[in-house]
N, C-alpha and C. Protein backbone atom coordinates (compact mmCIF):
# COMPACT_ATOMS: atom_id res chain seq x y z
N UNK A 1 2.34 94.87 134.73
CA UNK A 1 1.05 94.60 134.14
C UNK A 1 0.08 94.15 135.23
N UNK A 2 -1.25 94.55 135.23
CA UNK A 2 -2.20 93.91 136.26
C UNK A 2 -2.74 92.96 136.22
N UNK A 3 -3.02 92.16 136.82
CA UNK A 3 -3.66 91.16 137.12
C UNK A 3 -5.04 91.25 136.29
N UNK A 4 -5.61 90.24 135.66
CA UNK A 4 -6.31 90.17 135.19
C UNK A 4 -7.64 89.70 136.51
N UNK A 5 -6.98 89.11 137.33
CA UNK A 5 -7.91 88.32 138.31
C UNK A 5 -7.45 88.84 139.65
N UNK A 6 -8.48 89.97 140.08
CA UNK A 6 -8.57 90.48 140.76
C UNK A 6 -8.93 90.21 142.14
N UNK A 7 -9.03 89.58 142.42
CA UNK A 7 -9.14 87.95 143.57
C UNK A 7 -7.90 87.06 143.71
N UNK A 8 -6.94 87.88 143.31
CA UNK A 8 -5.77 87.19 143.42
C UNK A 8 -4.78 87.97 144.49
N UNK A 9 -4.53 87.35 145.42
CA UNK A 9 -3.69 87.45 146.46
C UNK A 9 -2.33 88.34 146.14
N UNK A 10 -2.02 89.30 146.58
CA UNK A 10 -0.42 89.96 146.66
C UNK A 10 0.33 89.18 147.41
N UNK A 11 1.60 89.06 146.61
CA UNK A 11 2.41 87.82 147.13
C UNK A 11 3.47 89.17 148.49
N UNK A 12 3.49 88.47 149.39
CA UNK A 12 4.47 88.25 150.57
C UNK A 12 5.80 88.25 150.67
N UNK A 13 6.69 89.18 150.43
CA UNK A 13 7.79 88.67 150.13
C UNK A 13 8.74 89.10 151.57
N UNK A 14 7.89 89.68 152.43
CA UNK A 14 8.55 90.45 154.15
C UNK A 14 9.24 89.31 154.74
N UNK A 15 9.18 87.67 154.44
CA UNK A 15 9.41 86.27 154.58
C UNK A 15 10.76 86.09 154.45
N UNK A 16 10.83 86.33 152.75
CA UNK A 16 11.80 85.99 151.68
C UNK A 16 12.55 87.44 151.66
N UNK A 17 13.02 88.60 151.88
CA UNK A 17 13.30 89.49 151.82
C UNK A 17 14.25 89.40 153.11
N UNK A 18 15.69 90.27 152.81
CA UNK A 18 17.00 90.57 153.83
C UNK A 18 16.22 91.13 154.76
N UNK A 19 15.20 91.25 155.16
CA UNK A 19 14.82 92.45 156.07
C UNK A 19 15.38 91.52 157.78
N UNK A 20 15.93 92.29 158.70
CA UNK A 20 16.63 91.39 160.18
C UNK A 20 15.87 91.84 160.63
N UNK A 21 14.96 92.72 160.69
CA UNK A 21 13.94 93.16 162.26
C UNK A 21 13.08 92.29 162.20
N UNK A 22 12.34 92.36 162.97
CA UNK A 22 11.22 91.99 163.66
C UNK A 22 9.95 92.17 163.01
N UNK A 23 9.00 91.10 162.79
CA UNK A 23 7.37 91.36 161.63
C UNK A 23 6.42 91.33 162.60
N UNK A 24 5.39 92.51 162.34
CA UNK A 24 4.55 92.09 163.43
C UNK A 24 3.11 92.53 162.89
N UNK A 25 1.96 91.67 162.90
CA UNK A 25 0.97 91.54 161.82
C UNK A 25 0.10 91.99 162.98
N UNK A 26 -1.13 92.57 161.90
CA UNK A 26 -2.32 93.19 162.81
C UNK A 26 -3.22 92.77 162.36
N UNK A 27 -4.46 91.61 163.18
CA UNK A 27 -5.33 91.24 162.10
C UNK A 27 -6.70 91.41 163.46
N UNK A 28 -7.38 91.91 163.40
CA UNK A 28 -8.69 91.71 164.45
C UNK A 28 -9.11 90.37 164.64
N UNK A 29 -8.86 89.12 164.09
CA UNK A 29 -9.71 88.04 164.42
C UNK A 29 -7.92 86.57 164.56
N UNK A 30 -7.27 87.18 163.83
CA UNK A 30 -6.06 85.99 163.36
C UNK A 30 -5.03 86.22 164.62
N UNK A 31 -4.49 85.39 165.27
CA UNK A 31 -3.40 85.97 165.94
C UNK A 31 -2.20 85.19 164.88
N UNK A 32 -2.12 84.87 163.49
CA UNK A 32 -0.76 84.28 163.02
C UNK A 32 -1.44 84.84 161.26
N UNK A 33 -0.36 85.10 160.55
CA UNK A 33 -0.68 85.44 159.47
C UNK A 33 0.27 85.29 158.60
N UNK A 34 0.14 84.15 157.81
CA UNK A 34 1.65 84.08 156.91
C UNK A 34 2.90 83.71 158.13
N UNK A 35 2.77 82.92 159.37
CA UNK A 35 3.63 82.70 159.90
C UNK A 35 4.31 84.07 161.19
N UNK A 36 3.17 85.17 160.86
CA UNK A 36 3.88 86.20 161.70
C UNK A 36 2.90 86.35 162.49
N UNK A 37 3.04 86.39 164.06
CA UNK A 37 2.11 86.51 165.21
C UNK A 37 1.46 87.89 164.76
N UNK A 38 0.14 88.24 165.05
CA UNK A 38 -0.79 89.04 165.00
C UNK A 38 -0.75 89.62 166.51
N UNK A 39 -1.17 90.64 166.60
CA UNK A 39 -2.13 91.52 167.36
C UNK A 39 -3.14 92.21 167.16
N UNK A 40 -4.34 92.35 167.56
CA UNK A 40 -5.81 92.68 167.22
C UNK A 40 -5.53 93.78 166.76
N UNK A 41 -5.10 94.71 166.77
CA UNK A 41 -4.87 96.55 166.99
C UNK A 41 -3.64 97.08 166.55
N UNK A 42 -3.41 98.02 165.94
CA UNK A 42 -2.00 99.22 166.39
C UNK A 42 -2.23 99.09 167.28
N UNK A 43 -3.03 99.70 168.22
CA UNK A 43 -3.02 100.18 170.08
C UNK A 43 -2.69 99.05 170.54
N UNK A 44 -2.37 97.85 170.20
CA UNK A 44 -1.99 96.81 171.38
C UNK A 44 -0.46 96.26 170.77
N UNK A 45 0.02 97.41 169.85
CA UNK A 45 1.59 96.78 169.80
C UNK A 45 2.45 97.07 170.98
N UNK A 46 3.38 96.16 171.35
CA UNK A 46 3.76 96.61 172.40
C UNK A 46 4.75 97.61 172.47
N UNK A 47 5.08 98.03 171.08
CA UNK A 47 6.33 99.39 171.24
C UNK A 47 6.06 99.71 170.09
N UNK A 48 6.76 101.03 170.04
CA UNK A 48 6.21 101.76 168.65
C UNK A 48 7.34 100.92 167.53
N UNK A 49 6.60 100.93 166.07
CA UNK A 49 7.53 100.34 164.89
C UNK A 49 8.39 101.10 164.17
N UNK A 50 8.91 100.59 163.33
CA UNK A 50 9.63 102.09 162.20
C UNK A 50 8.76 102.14 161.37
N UNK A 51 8.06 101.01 160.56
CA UNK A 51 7.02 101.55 159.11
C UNK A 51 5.52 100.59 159.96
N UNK A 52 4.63 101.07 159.19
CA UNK A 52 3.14 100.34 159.20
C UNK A 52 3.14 100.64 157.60
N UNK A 53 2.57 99.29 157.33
CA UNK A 53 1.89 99.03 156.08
C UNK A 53 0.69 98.39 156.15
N UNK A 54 0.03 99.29 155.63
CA UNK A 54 -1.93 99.50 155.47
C UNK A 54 -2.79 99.25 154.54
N UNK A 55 -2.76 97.97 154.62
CA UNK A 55 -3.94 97.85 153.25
C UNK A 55 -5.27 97.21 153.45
N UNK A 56 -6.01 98.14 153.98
CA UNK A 56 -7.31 98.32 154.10
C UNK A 56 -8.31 99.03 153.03
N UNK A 57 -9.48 99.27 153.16
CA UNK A 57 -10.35 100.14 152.52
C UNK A 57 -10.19 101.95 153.11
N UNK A 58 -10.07 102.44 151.61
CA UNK A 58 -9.88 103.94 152.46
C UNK A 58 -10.44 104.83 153.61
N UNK A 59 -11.66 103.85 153.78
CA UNK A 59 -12.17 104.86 155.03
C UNK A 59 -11.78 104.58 156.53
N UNK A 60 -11.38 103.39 156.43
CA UNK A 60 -10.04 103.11 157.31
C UNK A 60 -8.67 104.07 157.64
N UNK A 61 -8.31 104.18 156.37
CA UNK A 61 -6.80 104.69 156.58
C UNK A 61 -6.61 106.13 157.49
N UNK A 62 -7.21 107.15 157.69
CA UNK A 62 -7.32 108.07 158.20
C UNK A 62 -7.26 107.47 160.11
N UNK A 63 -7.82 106.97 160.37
CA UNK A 63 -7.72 106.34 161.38
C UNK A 63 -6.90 105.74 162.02
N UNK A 64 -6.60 104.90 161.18
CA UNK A 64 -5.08 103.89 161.41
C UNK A 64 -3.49 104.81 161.37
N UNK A 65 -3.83 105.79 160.89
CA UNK A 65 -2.82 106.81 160.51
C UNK A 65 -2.38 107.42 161.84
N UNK A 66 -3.30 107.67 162.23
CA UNK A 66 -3.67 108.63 163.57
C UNK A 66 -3.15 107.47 164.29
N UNK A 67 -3.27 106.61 164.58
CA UNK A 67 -3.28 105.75 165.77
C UNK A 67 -1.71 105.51 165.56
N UNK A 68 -1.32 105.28 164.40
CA UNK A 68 0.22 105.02 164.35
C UNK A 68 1.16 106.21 164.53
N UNK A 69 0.93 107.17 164.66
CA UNK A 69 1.33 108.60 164.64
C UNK A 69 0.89 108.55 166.16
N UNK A 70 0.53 108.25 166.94
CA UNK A 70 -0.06 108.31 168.65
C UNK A 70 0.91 107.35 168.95
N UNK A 71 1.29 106.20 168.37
CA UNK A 71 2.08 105.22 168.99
C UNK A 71 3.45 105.61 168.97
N UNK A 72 4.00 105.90 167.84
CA UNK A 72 4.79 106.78 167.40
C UNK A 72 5.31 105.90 166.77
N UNK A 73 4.80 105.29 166.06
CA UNK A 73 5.41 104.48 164.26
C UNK A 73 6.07 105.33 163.54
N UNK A 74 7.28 105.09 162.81
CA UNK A 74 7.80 105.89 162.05
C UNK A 74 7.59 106.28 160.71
N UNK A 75 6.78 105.44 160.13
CA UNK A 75 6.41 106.15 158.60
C UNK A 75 5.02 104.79 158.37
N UNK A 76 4.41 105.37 157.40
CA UNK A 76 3.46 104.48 156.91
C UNK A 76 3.61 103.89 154.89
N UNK A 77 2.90 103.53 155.22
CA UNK A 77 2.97 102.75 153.53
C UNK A 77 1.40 101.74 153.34
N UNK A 78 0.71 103.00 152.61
CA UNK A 78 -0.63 102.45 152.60
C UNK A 78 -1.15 101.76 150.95
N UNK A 79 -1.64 100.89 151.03
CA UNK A 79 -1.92 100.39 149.93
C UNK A 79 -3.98 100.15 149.84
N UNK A 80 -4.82 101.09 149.66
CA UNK A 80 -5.40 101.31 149.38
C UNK A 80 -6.46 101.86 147.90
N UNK A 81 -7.61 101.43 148.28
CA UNK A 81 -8.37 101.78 147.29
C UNK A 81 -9.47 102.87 147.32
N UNK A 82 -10.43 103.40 146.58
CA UNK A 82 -11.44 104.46 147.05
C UNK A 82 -11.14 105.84 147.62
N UNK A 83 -10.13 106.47 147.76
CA UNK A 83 -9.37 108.20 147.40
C UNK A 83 -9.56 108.80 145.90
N UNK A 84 -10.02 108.06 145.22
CA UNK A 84 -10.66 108.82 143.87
C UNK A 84 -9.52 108.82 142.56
N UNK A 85 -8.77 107.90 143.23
CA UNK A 85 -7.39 108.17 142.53
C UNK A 85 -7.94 108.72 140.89
């Protein structure tokens, strides 16, 4: 069911979840996010990842796509709005 209050935060669970690799957050202004070091960019990770997860505005995603596909990220997982769904 959706949220009635749309200003409400998606909960985090990459924390609380079995996952053993390594988290690595991309924020242009934050270098820590939820406890996970930031880097300004895709282009400034220092090795390529297995997934990127993208949740930006859609006119973003085309971009970010490309750049992770140049780095050579292995899959994406975008959570976006504005594609006309």
């Amino acid at each position: 069911m959706r949220s009635k209050n749309r200003r409400q935060k998606p909960r985090c669970s990459v924390g609380t979840a079995a996952f053993a690799g390594s988290v690595v957050g991309v924020h242009p202004s934050h270098r820590t996010v939820l406890g996970f070091a930031c880097v300004p960019s895709l282009a400034e990770l220092e090795a390529p990842v297995d997934a990127v997860v993208i949740a930006t505005p859609a006119a973003t995603v085309p971009g970010l796509l490309e750049t992770a596909h140049a780095r050579g990220c292995g899959g994406a997982v975008v959570y976006a709005a504005g594609f006309a769904e």
